[in-house]
Protein backbone atom coordinates (compact mmCIF):
# COMPACT_ATOMS: atom_id res chain seq x y z
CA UNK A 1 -26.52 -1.31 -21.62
CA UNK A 2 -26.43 -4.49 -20.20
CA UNK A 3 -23.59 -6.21 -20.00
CA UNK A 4 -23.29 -10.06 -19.91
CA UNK A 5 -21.18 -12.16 -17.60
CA UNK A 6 -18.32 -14.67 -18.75
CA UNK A 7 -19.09 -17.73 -18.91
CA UNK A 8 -18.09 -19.39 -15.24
CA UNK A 9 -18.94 -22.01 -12.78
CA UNK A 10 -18.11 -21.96 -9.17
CA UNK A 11 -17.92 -25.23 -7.99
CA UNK A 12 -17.35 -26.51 -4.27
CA UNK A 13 -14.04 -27.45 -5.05
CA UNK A 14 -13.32 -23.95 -5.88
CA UNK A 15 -15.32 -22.26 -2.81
CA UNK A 16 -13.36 -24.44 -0.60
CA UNK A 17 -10.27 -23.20 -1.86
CA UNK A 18 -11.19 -19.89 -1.65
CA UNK A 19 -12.32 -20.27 1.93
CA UNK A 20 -8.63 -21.42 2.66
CA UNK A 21 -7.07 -18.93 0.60
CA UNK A 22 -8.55 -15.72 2.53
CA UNK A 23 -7.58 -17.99 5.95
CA UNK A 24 -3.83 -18.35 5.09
CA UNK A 25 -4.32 -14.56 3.81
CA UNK A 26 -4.78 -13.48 7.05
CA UNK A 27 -2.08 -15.21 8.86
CA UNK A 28 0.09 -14.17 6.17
CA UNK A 29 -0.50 -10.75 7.19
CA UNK A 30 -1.74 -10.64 10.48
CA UNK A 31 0.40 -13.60 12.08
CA UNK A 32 3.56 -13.38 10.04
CA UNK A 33 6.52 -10.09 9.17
CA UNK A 34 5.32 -10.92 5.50
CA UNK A 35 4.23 -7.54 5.16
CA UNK A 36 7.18 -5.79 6.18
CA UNK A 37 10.08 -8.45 4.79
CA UNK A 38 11.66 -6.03 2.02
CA UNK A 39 14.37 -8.37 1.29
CA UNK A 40 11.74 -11.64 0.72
CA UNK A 41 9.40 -8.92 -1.43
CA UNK A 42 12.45 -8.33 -3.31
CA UNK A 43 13.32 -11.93 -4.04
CA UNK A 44 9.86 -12.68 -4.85
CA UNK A 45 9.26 -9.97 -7.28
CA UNK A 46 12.36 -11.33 -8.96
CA UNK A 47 10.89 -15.01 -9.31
CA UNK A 48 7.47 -13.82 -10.21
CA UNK A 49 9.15 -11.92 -13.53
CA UNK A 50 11.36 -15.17 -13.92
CA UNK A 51 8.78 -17.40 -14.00
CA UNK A 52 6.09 -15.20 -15.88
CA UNK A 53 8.48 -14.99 -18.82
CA UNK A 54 10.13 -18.59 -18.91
CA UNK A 55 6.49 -19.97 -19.33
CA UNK A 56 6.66 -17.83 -22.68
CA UNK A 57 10.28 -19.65 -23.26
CA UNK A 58 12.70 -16.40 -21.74
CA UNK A 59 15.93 -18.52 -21.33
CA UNK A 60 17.42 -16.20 -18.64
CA UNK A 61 18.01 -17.92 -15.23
CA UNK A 62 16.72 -16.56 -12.24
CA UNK A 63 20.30 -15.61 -10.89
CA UNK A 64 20.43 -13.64 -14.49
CA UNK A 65 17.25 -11.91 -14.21
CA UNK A 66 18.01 -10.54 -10.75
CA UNK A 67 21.04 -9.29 -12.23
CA UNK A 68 19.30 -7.65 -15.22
CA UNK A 69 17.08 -6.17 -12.47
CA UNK A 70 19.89 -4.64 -9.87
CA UNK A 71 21.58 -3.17 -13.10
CA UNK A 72 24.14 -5.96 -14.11
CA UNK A 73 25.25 -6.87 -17.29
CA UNK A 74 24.31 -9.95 -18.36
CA UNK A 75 25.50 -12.14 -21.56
CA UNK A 76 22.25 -13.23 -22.97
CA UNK A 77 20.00 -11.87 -26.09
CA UNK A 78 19.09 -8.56 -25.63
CA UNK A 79 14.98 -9.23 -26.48
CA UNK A 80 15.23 -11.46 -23.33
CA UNK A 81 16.91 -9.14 -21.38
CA UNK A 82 14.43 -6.35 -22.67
CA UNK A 83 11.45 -8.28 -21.70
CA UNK A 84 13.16 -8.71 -17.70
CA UNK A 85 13.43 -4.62 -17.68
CA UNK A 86 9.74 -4.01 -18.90
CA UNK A 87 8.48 -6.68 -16.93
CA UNK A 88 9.93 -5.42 -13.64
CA UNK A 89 8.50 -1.88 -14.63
CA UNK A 90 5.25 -2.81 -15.59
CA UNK A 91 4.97 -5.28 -12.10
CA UNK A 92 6.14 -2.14 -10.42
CA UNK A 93 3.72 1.16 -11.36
CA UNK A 94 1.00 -1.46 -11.75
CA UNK A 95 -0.67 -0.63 -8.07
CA UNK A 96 -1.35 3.03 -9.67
CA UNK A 97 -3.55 1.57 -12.48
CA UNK A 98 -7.43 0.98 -12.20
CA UNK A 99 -7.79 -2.95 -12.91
CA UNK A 100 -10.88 -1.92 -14.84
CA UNK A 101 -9.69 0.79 -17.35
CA UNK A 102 -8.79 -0.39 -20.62
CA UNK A 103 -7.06 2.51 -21.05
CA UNK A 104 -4.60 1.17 -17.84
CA UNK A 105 -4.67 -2.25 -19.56
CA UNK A 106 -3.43 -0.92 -22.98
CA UNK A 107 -0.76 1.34 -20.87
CA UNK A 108 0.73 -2.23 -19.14
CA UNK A 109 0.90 -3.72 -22.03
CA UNK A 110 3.03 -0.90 -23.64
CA UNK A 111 4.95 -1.32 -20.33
CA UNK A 112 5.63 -5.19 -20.56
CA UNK A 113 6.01 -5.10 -24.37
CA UNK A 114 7.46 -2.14 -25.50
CA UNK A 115 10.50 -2.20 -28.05
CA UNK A 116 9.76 -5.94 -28.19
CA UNK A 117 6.35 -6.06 -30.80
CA UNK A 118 5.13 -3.53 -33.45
CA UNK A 119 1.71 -3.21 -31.78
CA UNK A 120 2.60 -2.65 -28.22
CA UNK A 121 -0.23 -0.51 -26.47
CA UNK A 122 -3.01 -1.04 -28.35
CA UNK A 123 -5.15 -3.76 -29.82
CA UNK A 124 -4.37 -6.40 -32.59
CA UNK A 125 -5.45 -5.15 -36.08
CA UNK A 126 -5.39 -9.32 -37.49
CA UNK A 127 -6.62 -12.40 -36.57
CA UNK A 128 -3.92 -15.06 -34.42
CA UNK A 129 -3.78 -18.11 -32.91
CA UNK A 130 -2.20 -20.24 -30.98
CA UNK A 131 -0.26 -23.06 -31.62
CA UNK A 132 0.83 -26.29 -30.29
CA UNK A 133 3.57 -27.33 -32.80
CA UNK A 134 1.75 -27.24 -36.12
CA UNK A 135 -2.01 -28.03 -34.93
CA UNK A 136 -4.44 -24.32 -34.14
CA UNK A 137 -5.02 -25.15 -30.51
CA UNK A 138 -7.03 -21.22 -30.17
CA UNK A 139 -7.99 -18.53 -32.58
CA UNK A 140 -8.66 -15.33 -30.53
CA UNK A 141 -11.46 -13.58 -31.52
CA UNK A 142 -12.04 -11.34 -34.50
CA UNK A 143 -10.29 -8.27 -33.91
CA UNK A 144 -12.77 -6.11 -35.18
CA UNK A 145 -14.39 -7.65 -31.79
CA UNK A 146 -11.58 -7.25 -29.39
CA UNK A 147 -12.02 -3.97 -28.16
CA UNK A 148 -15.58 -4.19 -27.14
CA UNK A 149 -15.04 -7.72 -25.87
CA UNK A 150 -12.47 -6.22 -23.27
CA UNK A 151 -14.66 -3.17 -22.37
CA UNK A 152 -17.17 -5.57 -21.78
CA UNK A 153 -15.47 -8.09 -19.36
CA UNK A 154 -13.89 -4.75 -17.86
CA UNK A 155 -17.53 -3.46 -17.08
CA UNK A 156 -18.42 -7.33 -15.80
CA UNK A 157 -15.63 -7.23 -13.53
CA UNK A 158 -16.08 -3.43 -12.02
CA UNK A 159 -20.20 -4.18 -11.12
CA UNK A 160 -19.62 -7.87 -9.95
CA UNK A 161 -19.75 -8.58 -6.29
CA UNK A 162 -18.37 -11.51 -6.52
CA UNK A 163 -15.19 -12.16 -5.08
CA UNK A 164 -12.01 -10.57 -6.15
CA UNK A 165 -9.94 -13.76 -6.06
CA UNK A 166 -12.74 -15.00 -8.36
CA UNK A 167 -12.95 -12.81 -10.34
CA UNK A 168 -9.24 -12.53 -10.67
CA UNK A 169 -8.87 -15.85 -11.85
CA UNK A 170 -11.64 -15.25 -14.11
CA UNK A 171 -9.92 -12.49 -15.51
CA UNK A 172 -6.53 -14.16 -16.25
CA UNK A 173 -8.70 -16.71 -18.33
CA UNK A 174 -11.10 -14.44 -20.66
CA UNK A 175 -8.07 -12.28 -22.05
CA UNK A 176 -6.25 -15.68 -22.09
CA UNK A 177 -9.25 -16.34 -24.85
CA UNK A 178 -9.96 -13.34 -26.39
CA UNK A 179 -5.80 -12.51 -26.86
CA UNK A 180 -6.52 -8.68 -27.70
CA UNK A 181 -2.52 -8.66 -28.38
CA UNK A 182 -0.65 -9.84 -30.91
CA UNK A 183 1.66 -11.01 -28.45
CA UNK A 184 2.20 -10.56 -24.69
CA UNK A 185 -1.53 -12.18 -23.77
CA UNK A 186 -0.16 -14.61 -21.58
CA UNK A 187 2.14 -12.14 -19.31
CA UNK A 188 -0.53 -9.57 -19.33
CA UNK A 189 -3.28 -11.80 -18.24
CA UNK A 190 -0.97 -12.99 -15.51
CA UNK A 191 -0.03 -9.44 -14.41
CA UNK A 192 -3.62 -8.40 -14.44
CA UNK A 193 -4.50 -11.38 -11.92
CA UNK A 194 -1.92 -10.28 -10.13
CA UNK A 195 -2.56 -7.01 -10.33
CA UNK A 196 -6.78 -7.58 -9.02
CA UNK A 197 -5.29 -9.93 -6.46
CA UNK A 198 -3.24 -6.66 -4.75
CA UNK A 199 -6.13 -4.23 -5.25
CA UNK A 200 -8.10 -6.36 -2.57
CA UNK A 201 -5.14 -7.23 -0.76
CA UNK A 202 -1.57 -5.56 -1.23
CA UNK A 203 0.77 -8.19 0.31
CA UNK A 204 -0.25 -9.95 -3.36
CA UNK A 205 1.86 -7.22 -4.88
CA UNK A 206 4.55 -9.61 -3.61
CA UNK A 207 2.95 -13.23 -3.61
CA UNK A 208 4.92 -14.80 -6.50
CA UNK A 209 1.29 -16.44 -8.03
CA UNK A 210 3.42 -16.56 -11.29
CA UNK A 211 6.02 -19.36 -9.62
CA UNK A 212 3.32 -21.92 -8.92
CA UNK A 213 1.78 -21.35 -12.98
CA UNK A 214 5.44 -22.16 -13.93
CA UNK A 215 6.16 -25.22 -11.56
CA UNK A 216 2.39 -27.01 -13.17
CA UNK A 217 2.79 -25.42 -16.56
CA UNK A 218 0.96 -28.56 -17.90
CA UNK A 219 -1.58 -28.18 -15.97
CA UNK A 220 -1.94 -24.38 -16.10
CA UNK A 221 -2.08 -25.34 -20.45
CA UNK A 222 -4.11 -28.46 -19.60
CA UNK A 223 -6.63 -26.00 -17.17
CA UNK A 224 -6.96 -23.46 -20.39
CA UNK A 225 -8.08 -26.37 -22.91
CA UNK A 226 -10.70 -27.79 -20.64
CA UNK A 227 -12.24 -24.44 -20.05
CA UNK A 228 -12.46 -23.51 -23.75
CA UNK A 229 -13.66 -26.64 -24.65
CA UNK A 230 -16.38 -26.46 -21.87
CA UNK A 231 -16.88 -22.64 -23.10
CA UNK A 232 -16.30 -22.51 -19.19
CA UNK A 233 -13.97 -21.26 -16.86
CA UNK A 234 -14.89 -23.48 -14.05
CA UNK A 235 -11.83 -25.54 -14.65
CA UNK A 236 -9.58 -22.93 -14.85
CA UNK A 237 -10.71 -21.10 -11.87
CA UNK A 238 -10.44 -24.31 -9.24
CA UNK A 239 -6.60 -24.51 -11.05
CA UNK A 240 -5.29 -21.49 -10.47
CA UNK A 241 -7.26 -21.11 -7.38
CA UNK A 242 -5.63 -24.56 -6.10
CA UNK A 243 -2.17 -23.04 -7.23
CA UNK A 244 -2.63 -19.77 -5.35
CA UNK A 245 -3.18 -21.55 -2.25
CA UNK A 246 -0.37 -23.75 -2.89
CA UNK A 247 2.30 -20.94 -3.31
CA UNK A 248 0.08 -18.81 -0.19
CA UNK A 249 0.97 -22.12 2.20
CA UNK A 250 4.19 -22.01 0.85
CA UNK A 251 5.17 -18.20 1.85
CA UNK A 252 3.62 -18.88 5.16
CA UNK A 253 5.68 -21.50 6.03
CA UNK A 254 8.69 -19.89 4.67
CA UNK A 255 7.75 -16.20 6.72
CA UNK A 256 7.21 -18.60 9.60
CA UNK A 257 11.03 -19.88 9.28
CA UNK A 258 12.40 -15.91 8.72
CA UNK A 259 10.54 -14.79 11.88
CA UNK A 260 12.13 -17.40 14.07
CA UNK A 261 15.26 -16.83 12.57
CA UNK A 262 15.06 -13.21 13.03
CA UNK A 263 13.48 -13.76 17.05
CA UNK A 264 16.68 -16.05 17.72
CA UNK A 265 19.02 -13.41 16.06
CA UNK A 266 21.83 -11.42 18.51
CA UNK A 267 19.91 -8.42 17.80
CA UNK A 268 16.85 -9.58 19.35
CA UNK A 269 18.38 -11.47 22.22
CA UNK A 270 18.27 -8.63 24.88
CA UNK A 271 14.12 -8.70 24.32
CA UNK A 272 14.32 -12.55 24.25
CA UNK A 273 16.12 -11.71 28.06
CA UNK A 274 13.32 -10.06 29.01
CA UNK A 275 10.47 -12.41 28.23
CA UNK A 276 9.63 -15.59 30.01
CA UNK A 277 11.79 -18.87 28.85
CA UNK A 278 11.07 -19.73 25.08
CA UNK A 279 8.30 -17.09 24.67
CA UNK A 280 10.77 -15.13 22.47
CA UNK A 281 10.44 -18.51 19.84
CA UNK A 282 6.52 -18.05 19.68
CA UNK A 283 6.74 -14.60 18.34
CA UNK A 284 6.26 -13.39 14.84
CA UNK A 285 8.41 -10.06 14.02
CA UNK A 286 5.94 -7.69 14.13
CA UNK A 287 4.51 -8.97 17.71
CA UNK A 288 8.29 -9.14 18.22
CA UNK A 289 8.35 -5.21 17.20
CA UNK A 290 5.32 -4.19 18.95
CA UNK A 291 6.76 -5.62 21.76
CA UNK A 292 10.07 -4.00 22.00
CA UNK A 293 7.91 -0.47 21.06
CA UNK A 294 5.94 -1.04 23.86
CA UNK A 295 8.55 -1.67 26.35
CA UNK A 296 9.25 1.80 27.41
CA UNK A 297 5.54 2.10 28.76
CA UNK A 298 6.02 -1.14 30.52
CA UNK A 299 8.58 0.17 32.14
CA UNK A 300 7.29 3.44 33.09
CA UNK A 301 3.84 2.03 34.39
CA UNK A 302 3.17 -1.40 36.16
CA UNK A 303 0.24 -1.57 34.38
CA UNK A 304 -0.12 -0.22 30.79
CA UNK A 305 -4.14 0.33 28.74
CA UNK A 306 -4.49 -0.01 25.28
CA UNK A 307 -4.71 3.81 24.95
CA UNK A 308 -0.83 4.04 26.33
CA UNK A 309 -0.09 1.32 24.16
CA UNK A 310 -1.08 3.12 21.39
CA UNK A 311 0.04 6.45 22.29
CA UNK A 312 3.49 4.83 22.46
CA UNK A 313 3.86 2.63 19.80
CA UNK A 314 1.76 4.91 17.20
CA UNK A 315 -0.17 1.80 16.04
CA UNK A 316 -3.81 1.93 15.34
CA UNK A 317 -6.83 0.60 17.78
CA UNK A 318 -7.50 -2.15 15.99
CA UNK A 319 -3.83 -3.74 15.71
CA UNK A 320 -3.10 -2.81 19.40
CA UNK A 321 -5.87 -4.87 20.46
CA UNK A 322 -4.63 -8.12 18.36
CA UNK A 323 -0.75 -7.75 18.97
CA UNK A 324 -1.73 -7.32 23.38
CA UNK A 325 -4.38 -9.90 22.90
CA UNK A 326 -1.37 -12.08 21.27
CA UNK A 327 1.25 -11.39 23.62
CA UNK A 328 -1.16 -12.37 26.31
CA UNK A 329 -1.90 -15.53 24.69
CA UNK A 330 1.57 -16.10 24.27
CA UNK A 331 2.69 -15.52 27.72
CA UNK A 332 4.26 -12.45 27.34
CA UNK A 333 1.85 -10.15 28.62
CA UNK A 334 -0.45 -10.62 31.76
CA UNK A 335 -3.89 -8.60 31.53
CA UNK A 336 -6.74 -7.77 33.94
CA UNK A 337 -9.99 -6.38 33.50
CA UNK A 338 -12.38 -6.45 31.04
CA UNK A 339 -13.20 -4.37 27.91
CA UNK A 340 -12.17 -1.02 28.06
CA UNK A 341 -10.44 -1.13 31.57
CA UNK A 342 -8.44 -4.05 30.41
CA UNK A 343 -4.99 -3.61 31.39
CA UNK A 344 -1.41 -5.80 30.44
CA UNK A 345 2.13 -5.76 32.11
CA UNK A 346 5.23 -7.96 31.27
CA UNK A 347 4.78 -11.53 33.02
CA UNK A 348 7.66 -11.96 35.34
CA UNK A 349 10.14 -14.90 34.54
């Protein structure tokens, strides 16, 4: 059967953002400790669950949704204090789901919504809409139509090449317009943006997209109304595309600021000791880590190959190359040779 593609237009606003997106991607995790901060994954999870349910008018402060989430009791209604706790579960088995399974789409929404609506897990059996005050702003599509319509954008999605932080956004928008819920569309189609996002990159697991749709909510209503107007995403996609690179430059140069921190902190200062003056500022925590793993070896052997280096440090080929490639760059290491007879020791003070 063939199925037909959404509606969409990718302009060269929107490529260009993309371009920049993977970029800062790649620092993120290559360049920064993003992927190994617990304590900033934990903080973000808790303002992506914050912000994902105050755009739907959940009163709860962030303080009081981190303290629904370690356990606390906290004086508020319980609905809004049920939607923190099925929120934080759904965000967290979502990586075991296939992003194109309805099946896994009707399970997280009987994650995020359960005990909270009548028809949690399954389709809408009536028409809805949405409203802005007393004027029909969107009527979601016939329900009789609602299943097939999501099989069919699932099926779009799982043959398209194109790229997943397209398609992503793309996504987010077309159950945003279908609304195969009678309530919970706008969380779910946030979670499963999220949720495509981490499939093609896991350090989006812990991105909190959700913030920057909260901080331009007028905008992220504003994108919606163009793009069903235009009966095309286009709009939408260079919005939330724009916004993901926003909060991506943001965690960078927040990461940045924890790695110094960490680099300049008593428990790193015997490796800073070791290192030429004010290398031990240039590093990022995992060259940081890779360094003091390695410094056994440099000890042992004047000169050290990238086959002790990984013997030593249990790191793969690829990643020993980059972090002794850095930490020549950045004046820790000295190398000779070339290619495979390449060698590094510690550059003297």
């Amino acid at each position: 059967m063939m199925i037909e593609k959404p509606p969409y237009t990718i302009t060269e606003k929107a490529a260009d953002y993309l371009a920049k997106i993977v970029e800062t991607v790649t620092r993120l995790e290559f360049g920064t400790g993003f992927k190994h901060d617990i304590r900033l994954h934990r903080e973000n999870r808790v303002r992506t669950i914050h912000s994902s349910l105050a755009i739907e008018g959940n009163s709860l402060s962030l303080d009081e949704v981190a303290a629904v989430i370690e356990g606390r009791v906290v004086a508020g209604r319980q609905t809004e204090v049920k939607e923190v706790k099925n929120a934080y579960e759904a965000y967290d088995r979502i990586m075991m789901f296939d992003p194109y399974a309805v099946g896994d789409f009707l399970e997280a929404h009987k994650l995020m919504t359960g005990g909270l609506v009548k028809e949690y897990g399954r389709f809408r059996n009536g028409d809805i809409g949405v409203f802005d005050g007393g004027v029909v702003v969107h009527i979601g599509a016939r329900p009789q139509f609602v299943p097939q319509l999501v099989y069919e954008l699932f099926e779009w999605a799982r043959e398209s090449e194109l790229h997943p932080v397209l398609k992503s956004a793309i996504l987010h928008y077309e159950i945003e317009t279908i609304h195969p819920f009678m309530d919970g569309n706008g969380r779910i189609g946030r979670l499963w943006q999220t949720f495509l996002l981490a499939k093609w990159n896991a350090i989006f697991a812990w991105v909190p997209i959700e913030s920057a749709l909260y901080q331009n909510r007028p905008q992220y209503y504003k994108a919606i109304e163009h793009a069903r107007k235009a009966n095309d995403s286009g709009v939408f996609i260079e919005f939330t595309l724009s916004a993901l690179l926003d909060v991506l430059s943001a965690q960078e140069k927040l990461q940045v600021e924890l790695d110094v921190a960490v680099i300049k902190s008593p428990e790193s200062k015997n490796l800073a000791d070791k290192l030429p003056i004010n290398v031990a500022d240039k590093l990022t925590v995992a060259e940081a880590e890779f360094a003091k793993l390695l410094e056994p070896c440099l000890k042992e052997h004047e000169w050290t190959s990238n086959a002790e280096a990984r013997e030593v440090t249990g790191k793969a080929e690829g990643s020993v190359k980059r972090f002794l490639r850095n930490l020549a760059d950045k004046g820790v290491l000295e190398a000779r040779g070339e290619n495979k007879s390449r060698q590094y020791r510690l550059r003297k003070k």
